[in-house]
Protein backbone atom coordinates (compact mmCIF):
# COMPACT_ATOMS: atom_id res chain seq x y z
CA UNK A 1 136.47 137.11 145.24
CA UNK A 2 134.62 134.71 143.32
CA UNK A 3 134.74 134.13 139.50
CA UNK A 4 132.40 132.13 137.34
CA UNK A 5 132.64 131.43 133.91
CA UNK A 6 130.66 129.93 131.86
CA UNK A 7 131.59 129.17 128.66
CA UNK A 8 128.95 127.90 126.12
CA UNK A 9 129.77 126.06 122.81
CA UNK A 10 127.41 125.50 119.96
CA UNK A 11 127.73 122.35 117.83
CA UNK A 12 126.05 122.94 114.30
CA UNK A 13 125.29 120.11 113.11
CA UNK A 14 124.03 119.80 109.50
CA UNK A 15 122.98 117.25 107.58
CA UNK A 16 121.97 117.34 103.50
CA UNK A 17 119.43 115.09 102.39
CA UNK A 18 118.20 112.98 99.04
CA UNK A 19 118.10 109.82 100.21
CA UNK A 20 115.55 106.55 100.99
CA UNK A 21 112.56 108.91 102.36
CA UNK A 22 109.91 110.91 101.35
CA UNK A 23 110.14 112.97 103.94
CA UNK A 24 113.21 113.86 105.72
CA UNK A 25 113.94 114.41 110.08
CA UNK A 26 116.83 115.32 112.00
CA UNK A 27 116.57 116.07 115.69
CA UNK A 28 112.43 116.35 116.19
CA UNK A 29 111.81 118.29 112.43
CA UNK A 30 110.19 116.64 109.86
CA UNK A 31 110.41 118.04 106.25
CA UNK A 32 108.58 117.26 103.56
CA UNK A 33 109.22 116.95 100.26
CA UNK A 34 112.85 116.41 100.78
CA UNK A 35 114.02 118.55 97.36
CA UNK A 36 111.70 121.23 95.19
CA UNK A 37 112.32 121.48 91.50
CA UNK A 38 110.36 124.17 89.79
CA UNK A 39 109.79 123.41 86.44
CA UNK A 40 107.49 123.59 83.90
CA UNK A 41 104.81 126.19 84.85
CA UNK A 42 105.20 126.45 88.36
CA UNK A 43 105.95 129.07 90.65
CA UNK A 44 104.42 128.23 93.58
CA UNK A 45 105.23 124.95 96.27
CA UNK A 46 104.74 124.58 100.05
CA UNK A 47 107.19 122.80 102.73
CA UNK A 48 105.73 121.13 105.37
CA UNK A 49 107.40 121.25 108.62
CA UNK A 50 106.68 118.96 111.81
CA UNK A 51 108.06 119.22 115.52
CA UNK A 52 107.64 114.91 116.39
CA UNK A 53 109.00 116.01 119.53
CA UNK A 54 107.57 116.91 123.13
CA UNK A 55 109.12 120.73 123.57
CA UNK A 56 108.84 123.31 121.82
CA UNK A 57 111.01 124.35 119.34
CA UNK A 58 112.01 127.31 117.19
CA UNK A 59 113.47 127.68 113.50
CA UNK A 60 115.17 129.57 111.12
CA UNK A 61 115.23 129.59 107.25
CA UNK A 62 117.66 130.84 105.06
CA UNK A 63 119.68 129.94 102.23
CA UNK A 64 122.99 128.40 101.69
CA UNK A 65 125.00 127.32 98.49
CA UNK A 66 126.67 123.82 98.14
CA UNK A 67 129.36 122.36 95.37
CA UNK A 68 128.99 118.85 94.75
CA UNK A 69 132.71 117.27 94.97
CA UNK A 70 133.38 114.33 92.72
CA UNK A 71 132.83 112.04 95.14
CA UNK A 72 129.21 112.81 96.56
CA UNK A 73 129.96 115.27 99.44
CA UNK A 74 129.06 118.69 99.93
CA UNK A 75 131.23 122.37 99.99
CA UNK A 76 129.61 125.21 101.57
CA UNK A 77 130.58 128.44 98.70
CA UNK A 78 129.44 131.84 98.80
CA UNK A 79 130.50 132.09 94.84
CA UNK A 80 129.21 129.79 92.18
CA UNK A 81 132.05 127.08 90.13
CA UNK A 82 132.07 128.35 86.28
CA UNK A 83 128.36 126.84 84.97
CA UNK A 84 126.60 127.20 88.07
CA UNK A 85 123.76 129.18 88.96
CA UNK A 86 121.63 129.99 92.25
CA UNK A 87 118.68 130.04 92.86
CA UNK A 88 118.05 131.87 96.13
CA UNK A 89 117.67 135.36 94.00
CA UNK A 90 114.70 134.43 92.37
CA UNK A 91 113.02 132.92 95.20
CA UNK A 92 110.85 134.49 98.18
CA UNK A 93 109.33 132.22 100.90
CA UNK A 94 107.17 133.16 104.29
CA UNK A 95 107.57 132.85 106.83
CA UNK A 96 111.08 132.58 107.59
CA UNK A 97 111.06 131.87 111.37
CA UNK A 98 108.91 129.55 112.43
CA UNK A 99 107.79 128.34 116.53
CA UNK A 100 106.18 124.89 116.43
CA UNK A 101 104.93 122.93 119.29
CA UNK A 102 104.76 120.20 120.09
CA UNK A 103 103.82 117.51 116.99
CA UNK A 104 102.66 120.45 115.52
CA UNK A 105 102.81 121.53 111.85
CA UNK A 106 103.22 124.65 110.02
CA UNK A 107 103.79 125.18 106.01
CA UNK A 108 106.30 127.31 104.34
CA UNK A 109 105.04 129.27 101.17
CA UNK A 110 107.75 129.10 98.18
CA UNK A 111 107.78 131.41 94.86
CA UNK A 112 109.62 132.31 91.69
CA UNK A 113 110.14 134.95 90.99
CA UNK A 114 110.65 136.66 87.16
CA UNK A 115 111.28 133.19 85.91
CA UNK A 116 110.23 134.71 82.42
CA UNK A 117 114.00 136.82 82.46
CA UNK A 118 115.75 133.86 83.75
CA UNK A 119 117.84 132.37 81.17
CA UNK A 120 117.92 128.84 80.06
CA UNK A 121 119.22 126.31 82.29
CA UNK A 122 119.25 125.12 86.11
CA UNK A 123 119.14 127.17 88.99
CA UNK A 124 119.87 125.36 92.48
CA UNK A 125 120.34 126.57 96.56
CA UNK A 126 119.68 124.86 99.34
CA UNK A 127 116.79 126.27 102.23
CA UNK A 128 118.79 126.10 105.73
CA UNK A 129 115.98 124.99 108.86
CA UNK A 130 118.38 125.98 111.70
CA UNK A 131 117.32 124.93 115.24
CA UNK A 132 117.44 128.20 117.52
CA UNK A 133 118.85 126.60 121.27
CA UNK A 134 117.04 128.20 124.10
CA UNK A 135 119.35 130.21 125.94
CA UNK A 136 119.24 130.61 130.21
CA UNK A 137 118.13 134.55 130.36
CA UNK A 138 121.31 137.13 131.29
CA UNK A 139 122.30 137.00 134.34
CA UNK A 140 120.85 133.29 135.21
CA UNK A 141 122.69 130.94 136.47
CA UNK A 142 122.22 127.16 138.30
CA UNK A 143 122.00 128.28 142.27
CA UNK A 144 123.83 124.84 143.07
CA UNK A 145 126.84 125.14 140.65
CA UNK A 146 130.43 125.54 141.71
CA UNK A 147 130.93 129.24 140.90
CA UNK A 148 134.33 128.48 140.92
CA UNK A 149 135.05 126.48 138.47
CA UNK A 150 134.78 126.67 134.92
CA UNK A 151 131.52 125.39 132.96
CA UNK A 152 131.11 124.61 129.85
CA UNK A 153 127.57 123.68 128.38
CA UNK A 154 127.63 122.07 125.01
CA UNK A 155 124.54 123.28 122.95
CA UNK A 156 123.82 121.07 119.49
CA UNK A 157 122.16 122.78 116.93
CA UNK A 158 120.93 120.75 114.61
CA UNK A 159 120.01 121.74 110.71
CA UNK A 160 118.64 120.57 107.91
CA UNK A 161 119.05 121.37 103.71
CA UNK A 162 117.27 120.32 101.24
CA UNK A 163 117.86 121.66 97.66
CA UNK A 164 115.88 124.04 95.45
CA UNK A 165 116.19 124.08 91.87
CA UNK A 166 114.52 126.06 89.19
CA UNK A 167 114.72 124.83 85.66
CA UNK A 168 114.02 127.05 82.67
CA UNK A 169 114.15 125.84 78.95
CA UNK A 170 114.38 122.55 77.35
CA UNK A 171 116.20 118.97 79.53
CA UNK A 172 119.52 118.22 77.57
CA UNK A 173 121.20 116.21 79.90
CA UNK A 174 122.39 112.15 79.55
CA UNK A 175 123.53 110.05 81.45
CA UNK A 176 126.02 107.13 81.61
CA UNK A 177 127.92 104.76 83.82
CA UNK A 178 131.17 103.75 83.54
CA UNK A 179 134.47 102.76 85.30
CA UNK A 180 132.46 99.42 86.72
CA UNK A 181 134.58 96.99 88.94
CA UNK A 182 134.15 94.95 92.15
CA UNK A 183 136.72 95.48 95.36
CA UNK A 184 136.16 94.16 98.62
CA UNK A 185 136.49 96.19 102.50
CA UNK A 186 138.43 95.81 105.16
CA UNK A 187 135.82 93.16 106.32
CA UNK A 188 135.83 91.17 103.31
CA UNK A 189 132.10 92.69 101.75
CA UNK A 190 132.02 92.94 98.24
CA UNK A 191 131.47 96.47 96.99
CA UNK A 192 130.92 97.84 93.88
CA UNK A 193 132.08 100.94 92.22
CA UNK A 194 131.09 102.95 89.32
CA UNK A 195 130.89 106.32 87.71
CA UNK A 196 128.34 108.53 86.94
CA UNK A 197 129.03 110.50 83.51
CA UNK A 198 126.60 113.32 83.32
CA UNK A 199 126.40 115.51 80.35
CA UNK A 200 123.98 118.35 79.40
CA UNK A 201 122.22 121.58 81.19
CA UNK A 202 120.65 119.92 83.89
CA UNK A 203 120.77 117.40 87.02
CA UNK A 204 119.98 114.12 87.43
CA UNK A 205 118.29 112.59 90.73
CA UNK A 206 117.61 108.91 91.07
CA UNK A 207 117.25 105.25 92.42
CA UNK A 208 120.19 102.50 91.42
CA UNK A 209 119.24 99.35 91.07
CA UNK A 210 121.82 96.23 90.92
CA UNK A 211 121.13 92.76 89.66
CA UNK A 212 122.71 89.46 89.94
CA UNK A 213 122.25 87.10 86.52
CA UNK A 214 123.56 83.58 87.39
CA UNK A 215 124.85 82.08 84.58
CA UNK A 216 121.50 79.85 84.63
CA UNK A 217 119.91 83.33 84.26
CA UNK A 218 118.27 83.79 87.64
CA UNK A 219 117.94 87.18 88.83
CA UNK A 220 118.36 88.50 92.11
CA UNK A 221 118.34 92.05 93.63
CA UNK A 222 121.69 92.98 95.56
CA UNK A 223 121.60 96.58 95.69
CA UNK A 224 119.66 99.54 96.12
CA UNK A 225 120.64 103.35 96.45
CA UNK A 226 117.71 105.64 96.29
CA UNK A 227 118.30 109.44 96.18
CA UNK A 228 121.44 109.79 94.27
CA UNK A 229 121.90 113.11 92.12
CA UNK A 230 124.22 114.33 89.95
CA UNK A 231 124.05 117.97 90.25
CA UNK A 232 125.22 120.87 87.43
CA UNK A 233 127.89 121.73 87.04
CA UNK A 234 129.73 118.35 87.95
CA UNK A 235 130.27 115.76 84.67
CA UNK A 236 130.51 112.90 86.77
CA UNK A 237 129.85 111.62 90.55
CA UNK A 238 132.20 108.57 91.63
CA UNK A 239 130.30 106.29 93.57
CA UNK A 240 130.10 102.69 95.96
CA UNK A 241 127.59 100.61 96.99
CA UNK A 242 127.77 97.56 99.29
CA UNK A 243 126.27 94.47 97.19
CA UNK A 244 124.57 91.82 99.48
CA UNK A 245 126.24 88.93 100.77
CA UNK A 246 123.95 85.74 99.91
CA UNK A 247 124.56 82.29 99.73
CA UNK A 248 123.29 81.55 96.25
CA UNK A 249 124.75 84.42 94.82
CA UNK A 250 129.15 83.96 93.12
CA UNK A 251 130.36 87.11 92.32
CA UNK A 252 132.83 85.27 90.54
CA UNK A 253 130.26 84.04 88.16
CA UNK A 254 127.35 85.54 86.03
CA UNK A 255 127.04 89.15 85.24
CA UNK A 256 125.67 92.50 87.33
CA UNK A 257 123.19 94.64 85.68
CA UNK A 258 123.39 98.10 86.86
CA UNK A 259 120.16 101.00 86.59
CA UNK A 260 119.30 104.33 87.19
CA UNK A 261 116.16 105.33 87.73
CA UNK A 262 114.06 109.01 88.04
CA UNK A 263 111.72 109.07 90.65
CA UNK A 264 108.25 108.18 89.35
CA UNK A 265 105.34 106.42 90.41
CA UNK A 266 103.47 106.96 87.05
CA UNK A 267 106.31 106.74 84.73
CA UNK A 268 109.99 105.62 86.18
CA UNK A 269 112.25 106.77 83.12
CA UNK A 270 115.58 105.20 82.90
CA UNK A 271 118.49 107.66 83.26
CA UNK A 272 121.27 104.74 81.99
CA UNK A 273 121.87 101.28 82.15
CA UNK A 274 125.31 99.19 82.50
CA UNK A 275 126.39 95.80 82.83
CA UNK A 276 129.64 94.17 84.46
CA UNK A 277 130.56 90.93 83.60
CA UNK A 278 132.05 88.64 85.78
CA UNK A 279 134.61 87.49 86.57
């Protein structure tokens, strides 16, 4: 008798986005924007989606709900932490399965809805674009494989998330930094640390900016982050950033001037500002 077994194991692989681009890709799907934020007026946005590769490829949407942990990662919850809200019951988007060819596009249709009963305050999910793997029909199998043995065929499935938020009401939040200090890796880089103190009804999403002030009060750039939130209901994100290694910049000397910016090409408003003296 002859026994073949094949066992098949899927690797989900998702990734969360917010950072450095304006649109976002894993595997061959491009997303664009990379977070929606109702607010205001509107009820209505569109996602673009784009297969950049050469097969065809199928999609699913749904939602999921994330906690932000103090220091920047990401819990999967099915219940929302005391002063947070979701958004995915006021929202309704078409279509929710999508087949795109190849470096082909197709939009997804986003809407509030009843936003005029939704109480003040921030609502936030995240929209879930799961790859669907093709799958061998029932029954088929390779003609030329060892029937004998056991197979196993790893499948990845990759994702992608990007957030959703509706806000309703008036912006109370602040921001500050705090907890500064410099601490070098394993390899010897110089990092620096700081904390993000958020306080108010609402998130934050930005761009940090460091700068180096000799003590001859030259400036030069040694850091960016771009994409960094602080999302409801966390009071404060813990966070590092490599500084760059030059050969006219002392850490030892001068001070570091520390920014946070909102994404604007019109009008960049400042979110908080720090400074870290040195040494």
């Amino acid at each position: 008798m002859r026994i073949f077994r094949n066992i098949s194991i899927f690797l989900a692989l998702s990734f969360l986005t917010g950072v450095f681009t304006p649109s976002f890709g894993q595997g061959n799907l491009l997303v664009t924007p990379r977070r929606v934020v109702f607010d205001g007026s509107r009820r209505v946005m569109e996602l673009n989606l784009a297969n950049t590769g050469q097969e065809p490829a199928r999609y699913n949407i749904s939602f999921v709900q994330y906690r932000m942990t103090e220091d920047g990662a990401f819990e999967e919850i099915t219940e929302p932490d005391p002063g947070q809200f979701f958004a995915d019951k006021h929202l309704r988007f078409f279509p929710r399965t999508i087949l795109l060819g190849p470096n082909e596009a197709q939009t997804v249709r986003m809407q509030v809805l009843g936003r005029e009963r939704l109480e003040p305050g921030e609502y936030r999910s995240h929209v879930y674009f799961r790859a669907v793997p093709d799958e061998l029909a029932l029954g088929e199998v390779d003609p030329d494989a060892d029937t004998t043995a056991v197979s196993i065929r790893l499948i990845p499935i990759f994702g992608i998330t990007i957030p959703v938020i509706i806000r309703v009401g008036e912006n109370t939040t602040e921001v500050t930094l705090s907890d500064l200090g410099l601490t070098k890796d394993e390899e010897g880089r110089t990092r620096l640390g700081f904390t993000f103190n958020r306080t108010g009804n609402m998130s934050v999403y930005g761009d940090i900016t460091v700068t180096h002030v000799a003590p001859n009060g030259i400036e030069t750039q040694v850091g960016v982050v771009n994409g960094i939130a602080v999302y409801t209901p966390n009071t404060l994100r813990k966070f590092q950033l490599q500084l760059a290694e030059l050969e006219e910049i002392d850490y030892s000397s001068g001070k570091l001037l520390i920014t946070y910016t909102a994404q604007s090409d019109v009008r960049p408003q400042t979110y908080a500002t720090a400074q870290l003296n040195l040494p």
